[in-house]
Protein backbone atom coordinates (compact mmCIF):
# COMPACT_ATOMS: atom_id res chain seq x y z
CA UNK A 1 -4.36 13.25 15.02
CA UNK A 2 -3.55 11.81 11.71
CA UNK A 3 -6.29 11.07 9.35
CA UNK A 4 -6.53 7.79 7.76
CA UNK A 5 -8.06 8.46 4.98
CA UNK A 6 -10.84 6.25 3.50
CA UNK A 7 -11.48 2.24 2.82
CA UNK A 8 -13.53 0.76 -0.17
CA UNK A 9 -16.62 -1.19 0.48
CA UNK A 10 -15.19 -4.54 -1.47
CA UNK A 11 -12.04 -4.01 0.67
CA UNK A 12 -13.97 -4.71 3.72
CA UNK A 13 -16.08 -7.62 2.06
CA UNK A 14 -13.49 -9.81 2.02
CA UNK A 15 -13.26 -9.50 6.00
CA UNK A 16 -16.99 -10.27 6.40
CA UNK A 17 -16.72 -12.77 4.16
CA UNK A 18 -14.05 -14.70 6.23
CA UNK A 19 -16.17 -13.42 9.13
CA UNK A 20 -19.19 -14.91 8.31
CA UNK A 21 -17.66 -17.93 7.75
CA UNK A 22 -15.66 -18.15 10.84
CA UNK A 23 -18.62 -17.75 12.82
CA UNK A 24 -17.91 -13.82 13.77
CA UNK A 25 -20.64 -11.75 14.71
CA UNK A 26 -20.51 -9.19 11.40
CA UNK A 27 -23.29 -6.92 12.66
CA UNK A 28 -21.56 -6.62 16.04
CA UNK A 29 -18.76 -5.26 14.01
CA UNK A 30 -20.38 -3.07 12.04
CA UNK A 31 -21.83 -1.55 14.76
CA UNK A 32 -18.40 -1.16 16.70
CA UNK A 33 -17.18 0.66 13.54
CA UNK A 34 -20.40 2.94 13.35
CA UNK A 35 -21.28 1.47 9.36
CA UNK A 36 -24.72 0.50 8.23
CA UNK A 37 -25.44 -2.51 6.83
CA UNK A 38 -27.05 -1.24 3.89
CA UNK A 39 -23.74 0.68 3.21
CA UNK A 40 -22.44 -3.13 2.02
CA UNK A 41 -24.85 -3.16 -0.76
CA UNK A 42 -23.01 -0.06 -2.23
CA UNK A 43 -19.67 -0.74 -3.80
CA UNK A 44 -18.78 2.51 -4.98
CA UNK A 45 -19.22 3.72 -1.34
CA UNK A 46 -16.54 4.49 1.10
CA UNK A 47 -15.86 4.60 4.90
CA UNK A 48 -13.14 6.23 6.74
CA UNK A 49 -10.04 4.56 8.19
CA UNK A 50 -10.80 5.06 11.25
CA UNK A 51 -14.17 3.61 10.57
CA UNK A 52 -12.11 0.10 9.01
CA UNK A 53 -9.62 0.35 11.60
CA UNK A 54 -12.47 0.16 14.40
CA UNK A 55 -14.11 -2.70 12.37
CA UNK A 56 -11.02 -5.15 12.12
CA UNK A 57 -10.05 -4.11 15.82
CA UNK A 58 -13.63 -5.84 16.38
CA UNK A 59 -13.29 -9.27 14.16
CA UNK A 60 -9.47 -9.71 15.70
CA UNK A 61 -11.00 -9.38 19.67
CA UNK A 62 -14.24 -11.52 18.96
CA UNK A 63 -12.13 -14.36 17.34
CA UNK A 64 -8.70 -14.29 19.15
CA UNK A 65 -7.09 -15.58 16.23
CA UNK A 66 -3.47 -14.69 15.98
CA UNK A 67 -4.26 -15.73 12.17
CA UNK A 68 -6.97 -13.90 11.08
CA UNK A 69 -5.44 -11.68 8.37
CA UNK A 70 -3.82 -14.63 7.06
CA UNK A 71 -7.06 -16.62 6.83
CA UNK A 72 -9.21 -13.54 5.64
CA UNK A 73 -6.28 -13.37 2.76
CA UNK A 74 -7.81 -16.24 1.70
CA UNK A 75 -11.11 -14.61 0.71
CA UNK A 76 -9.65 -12.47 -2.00
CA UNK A 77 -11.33 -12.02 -5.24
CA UNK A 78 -10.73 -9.71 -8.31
CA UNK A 79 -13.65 -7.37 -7.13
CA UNK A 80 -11.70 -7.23 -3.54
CA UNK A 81 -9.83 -4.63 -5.46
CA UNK A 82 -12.50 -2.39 -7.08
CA UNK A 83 -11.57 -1.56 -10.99
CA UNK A 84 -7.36 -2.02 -9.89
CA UNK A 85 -9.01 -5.66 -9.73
CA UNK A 86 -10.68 -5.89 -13.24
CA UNK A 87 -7.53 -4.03 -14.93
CA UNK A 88 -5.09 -6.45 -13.05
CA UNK A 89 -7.05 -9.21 -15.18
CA UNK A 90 -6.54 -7.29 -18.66
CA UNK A 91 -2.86 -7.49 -18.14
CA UNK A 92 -0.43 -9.51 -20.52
CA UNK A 93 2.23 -10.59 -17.58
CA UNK A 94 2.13 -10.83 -14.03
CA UNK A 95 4.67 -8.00 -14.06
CA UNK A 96 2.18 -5.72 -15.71
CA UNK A 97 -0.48 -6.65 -13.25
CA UNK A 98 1.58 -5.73 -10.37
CA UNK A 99 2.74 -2.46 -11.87
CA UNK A 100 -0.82 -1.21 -12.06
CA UNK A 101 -0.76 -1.38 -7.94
CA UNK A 102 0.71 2.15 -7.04
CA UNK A 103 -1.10 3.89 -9.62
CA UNK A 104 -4.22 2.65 -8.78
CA UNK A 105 -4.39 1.54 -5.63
CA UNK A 106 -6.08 4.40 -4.04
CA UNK A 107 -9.35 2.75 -5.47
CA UNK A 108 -8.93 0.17 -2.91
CA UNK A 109 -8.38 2.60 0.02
CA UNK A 110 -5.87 4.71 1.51
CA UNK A 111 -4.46 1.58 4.04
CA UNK A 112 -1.36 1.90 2.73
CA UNK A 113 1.22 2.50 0.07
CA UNK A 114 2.57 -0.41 -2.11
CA UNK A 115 6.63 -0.05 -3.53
CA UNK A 116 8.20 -1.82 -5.75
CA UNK A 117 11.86 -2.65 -6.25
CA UNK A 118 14.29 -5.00 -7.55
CA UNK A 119 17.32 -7.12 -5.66
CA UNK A 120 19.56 -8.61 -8.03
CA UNK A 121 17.03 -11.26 -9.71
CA UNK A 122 14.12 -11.00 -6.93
CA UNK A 123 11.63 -8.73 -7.25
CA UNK A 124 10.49 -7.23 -3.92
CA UNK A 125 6.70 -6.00 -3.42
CA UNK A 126 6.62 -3.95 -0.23
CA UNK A 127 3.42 -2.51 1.50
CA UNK A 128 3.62 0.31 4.47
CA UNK A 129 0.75 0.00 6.47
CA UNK A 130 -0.93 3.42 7.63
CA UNK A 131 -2.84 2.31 10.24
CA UNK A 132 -1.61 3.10 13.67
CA UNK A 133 -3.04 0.06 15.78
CA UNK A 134 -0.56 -1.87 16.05
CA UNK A 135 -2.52 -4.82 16.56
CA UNK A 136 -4.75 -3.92 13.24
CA UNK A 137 -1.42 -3.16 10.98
CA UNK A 138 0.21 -6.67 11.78
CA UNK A 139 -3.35 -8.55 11.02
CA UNK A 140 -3.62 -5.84 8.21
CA UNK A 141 -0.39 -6.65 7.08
CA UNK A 142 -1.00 -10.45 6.92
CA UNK A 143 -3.85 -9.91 4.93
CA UNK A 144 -2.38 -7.82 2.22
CA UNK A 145 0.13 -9.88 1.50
CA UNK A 146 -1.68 -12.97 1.42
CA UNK A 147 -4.17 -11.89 -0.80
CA UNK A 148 -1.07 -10.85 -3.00
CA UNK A 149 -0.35 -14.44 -2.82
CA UNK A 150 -3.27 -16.13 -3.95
CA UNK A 151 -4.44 -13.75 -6.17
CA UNK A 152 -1.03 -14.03 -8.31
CA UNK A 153 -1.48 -17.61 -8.33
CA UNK A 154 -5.04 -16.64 -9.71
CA UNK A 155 -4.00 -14.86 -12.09
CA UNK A 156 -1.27 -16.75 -13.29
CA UNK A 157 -3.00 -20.03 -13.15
CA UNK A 158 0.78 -21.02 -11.31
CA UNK A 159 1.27 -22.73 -7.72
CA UNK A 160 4.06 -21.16 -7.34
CA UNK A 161 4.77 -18.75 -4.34
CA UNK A 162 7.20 -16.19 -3.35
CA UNK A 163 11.24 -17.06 -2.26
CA UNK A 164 10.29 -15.89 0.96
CA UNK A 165 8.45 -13.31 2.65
CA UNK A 166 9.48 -10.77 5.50
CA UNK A 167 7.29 -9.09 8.07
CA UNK A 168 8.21 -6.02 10.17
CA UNK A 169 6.55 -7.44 13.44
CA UNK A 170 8.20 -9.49 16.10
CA UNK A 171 8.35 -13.69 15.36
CA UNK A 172 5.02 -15.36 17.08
CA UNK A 173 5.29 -18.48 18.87
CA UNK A 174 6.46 -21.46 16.61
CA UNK A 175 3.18 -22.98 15.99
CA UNK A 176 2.16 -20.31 13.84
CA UNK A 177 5.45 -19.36 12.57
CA UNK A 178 4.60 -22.51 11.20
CA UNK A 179 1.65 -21.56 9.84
CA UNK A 180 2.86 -18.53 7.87
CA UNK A 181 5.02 -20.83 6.19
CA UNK A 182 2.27 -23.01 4.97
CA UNK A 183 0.42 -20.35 4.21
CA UNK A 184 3.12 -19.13 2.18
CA UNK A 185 4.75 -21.82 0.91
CA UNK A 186 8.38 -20.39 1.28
CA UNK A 187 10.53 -19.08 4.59
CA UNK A 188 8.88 -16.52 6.44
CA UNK A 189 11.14 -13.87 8.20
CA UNK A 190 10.00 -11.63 11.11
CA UNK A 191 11.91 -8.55 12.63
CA UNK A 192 12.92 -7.00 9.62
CA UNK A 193 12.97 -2.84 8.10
CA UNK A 194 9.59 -3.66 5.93
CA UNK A 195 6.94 -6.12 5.21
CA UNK A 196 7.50 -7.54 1.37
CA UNK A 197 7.18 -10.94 -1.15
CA UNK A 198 10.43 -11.31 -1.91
CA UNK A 199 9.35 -12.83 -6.00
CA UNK A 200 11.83 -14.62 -8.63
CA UNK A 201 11.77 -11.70 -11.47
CA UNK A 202 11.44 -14.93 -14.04
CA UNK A 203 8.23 -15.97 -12.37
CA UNK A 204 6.96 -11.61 -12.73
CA UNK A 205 6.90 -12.58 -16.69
CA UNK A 206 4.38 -15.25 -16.49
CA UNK A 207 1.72 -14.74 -18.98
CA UNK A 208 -2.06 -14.12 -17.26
CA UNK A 209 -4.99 -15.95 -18.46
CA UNK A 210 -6.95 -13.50 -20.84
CA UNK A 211 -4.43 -10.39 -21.74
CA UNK A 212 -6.32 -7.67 -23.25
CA UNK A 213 -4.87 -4.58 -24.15
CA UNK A 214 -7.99 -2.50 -25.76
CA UNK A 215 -10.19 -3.46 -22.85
CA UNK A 216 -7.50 -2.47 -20.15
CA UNK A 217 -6.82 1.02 -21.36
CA UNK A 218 -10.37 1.41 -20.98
CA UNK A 219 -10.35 0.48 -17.34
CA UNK A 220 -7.40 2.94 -16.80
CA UNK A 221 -9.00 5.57 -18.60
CA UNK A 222 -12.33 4.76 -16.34
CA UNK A 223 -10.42 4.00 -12.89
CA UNK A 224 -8.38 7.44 -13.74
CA UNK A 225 -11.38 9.82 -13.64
CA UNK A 226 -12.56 7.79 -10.63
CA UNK A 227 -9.50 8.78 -8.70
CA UNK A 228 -9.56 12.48 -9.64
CA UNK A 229 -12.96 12.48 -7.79
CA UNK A 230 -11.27 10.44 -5.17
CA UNK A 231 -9.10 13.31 -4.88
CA UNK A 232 -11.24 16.07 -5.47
CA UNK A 233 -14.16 15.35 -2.87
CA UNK A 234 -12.63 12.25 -0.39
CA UNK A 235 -8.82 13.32 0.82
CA UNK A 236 -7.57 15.84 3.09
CA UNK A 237 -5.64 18.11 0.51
CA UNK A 238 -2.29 17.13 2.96
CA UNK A 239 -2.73 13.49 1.69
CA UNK A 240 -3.83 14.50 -2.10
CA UNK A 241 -0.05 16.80 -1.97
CA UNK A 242 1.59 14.40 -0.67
CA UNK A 243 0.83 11.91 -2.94
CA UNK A 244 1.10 13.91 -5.89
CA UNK A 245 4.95 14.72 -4.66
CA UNK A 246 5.41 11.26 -4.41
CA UNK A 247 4.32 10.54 -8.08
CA UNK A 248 6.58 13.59 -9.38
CA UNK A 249 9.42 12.27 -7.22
CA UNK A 250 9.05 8.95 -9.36
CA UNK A 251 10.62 10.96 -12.25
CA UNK A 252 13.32 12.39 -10.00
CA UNK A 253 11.19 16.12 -9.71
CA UNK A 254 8.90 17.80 -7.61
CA UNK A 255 7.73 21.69 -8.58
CA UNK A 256 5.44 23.19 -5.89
CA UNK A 257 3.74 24.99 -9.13
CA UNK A 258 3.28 21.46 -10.67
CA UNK A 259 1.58 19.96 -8.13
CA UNK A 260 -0.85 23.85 -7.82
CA UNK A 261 -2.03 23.24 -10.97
CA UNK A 262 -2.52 19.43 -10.41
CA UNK A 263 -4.93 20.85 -7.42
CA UNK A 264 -6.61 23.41 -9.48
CA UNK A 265 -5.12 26.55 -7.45
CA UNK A 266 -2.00 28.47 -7.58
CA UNK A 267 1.02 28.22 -5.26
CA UNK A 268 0.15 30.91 -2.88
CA UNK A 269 -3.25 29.62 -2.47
CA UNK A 270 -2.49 26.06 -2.59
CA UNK A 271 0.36 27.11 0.22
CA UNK A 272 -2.51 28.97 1.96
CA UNK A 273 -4.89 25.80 1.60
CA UNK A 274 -2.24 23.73 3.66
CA UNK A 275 -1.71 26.12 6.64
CA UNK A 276 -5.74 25.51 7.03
CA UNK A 277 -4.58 21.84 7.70
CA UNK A 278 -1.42 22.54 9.57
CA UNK A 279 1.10 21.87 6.83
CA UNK A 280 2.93 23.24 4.48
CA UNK A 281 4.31 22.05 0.90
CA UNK A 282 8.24 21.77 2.30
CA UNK A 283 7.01 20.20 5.12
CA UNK A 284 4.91 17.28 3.16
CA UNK A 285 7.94 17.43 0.56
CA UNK A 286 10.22 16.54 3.83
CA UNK A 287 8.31 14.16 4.70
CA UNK A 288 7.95 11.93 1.49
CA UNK A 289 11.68 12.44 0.68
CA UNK A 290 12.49 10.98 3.72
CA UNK A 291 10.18 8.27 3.70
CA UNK A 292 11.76 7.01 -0.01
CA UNK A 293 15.29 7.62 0.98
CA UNK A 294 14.64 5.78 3.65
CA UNK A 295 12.74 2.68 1.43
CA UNK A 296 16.34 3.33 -1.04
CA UNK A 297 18.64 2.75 1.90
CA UNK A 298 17.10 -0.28 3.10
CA UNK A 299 15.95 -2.29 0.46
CA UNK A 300 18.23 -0.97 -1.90
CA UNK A 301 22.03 -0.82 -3.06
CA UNK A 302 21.55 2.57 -5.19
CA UNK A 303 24.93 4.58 -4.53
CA UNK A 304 23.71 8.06 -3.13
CA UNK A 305 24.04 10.16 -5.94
CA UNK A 306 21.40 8.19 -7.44
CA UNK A 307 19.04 8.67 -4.53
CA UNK A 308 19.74 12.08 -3.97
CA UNK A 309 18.99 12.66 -7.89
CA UNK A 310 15.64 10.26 -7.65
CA UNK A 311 14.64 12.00 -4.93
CA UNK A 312 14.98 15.72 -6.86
CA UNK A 313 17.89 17.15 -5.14
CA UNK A 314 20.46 18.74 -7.30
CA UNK A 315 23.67 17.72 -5.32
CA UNK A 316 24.13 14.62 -3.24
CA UNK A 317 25.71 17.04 -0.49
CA UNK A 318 21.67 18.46 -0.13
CA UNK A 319 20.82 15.25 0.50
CA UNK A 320 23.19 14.06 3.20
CA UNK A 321 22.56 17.39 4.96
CA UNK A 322 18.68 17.26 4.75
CA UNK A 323 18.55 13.63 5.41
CA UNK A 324 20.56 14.25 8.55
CA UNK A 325 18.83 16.95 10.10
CA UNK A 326 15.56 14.64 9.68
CA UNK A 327 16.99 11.11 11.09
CA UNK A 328 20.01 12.72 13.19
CA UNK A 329 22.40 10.42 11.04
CA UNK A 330 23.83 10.47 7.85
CA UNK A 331 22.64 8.39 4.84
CA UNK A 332 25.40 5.95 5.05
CA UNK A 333 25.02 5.58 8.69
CA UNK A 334 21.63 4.82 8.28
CA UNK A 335 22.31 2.38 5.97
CA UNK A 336 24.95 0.44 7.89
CA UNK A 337 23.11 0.34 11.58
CA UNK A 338 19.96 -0.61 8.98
């Protein structure tokens, strides 16, 4: 069964904060999620995904609102996002605020992973849910990228919304199509590969209110060490591995002997370490490469070479094979039927 990692306390304020004020029974979701009240008092405190997933599973069938993560979207604030929240503040330019999401992020939780890419002059800001409710990921999904939203326009001190937005999940009835474009502001487009704003890159250099560089290398250097103990005493060492490959694979490279010493053992133990969790480092490796290439193919126009070098294979011919013995097709196939 795959583990789901771990959600932060503020993370799951901002749902009982909408909650409350919708009326929902909070302490009847608590208890459906097995998390103590008191816990709430405790921001550095975590609960597992499965805990979260339990706990928004709750709110969704008490209020039978086919909008509730839009609506709880609306009850973002900067501590909704732990210290990523507080750094995002420091920063000079919306662009810099949003490129402090993947390396930080984990703070928040483990509910998904954001990418980042760029279409001609739109900037797109994608986020995979992990959660495997289905019901949960499409509210989660709402959520996320509404609080994106508003919190931009926070930040920026700019009404001004993305081009248009596309969701992975089949089109709702046209009443609330309708409301996702209010929400939004901008077209709203259902059935497609990923969930994303789809931003004007002019709007990304939009200066923030109060930019400060000395006090938001501090908050790095302090939301930094709190992720190494993140990683040292909250993750499966599968998920620590794999995300570790997929920072490496960000510079086009990814050395088993690297990523060892990164976990404070040695390849044959670190190897060893995995097989205790059913995995193994060219299995996680597999998995992340596809997972990108996939991400490059869709939302991309990068000719294969450049994937196959981004993703740390030495010859594009490596990558066509491996790509097709994971997907059954090649990469240009998949691109085309995609």
């Amino acid at each position: 069964m795959k583990h789901l990692g771990f959600a932060s306390i503020p993370a799951i304020q901002q749902y009982l904060r909408y909650a409350d004020d919708s009326g929902i029974s909070v302490p009847s979701a608590l208890d459906a999620a097995g998390v103590s009240a008191g816990l709430l008092n405790k921001e550095s405190e975590r609960i597992t995904g499965e805990q979260f997933q339990k706990l928004i599973k709750n709110l969704i069938d008490q209020s039978k609102d086919p909008l509730l993560g839009l609506k709880s979207g609306n009850y973002v604030q900067p501590g909704s996002y732990s210290a990523l929240g507080y750094i995002t503040m420091s920063c000079a330019t919306l662009s810099e605020a949003i490129d402090r999401i993947i390396p930080y992020e984990k703070l928040v939780g483990d509910m998904g992973v954001t990418t980042i890419e760029t279409e001609d002059d739109k900037v797109l800001i994608t986020w995979s849910c992990a959660y495997t409710d289905q019901t949960v990921r499409r509210h989660m999904i709402d959520n996320v990228l509404t609080s994106w939203y508003n919190y931009a326009k926070w930040l920026s001190n700019r009404d001004e919304g993305p081009i248009e937005v596309r969701l992975e999940y089949e089109a709702p009835e046209k009443s609330v199509v309708s409301a996702y474009e209010e929400a939004f502001n901008c077209k709203v487009i259902f059935n497609q590969p990923t969930s994303c704003l789809v931003i004007n890159k002019e709007y990304m250099e939009t200066p923030l209110r109060q930019p400060d560089q000395s006090l938001r290398k501090t908050l790095e250097e302090h939301a930094s060490s709190q992720i190494s103990v993140l990683s040292d005493n909250s993750s499966r060492l599968s998920t620590r591995v794999k995300n570790a490959i997929r920072a490496q694979l960000k510079q086009g490279v990814s050395r088993k002997d690297i990523v060892a010493e990164q976990m404070g053992v040695n390849a044959r133990t670190l190897q060893r370490k995995l097989q205790q969790e059913s995995a193994s480092y060219q299995q996680i490796l597999d998995e992340v490469r596809q997972e990108l290439a996939e991400d490059y193919l869709k939302n991309s126009q990068l000719p294969l070479q450049e994937i196959a070098v981004r993703l740390g294979f030495t010859e594009a011919r490596s990558f066509h094979r491996s790509f097709k013995t994971w997907t059954g097709r090649t990469p240009g196939e998949f691109r085309d039927q995609d």
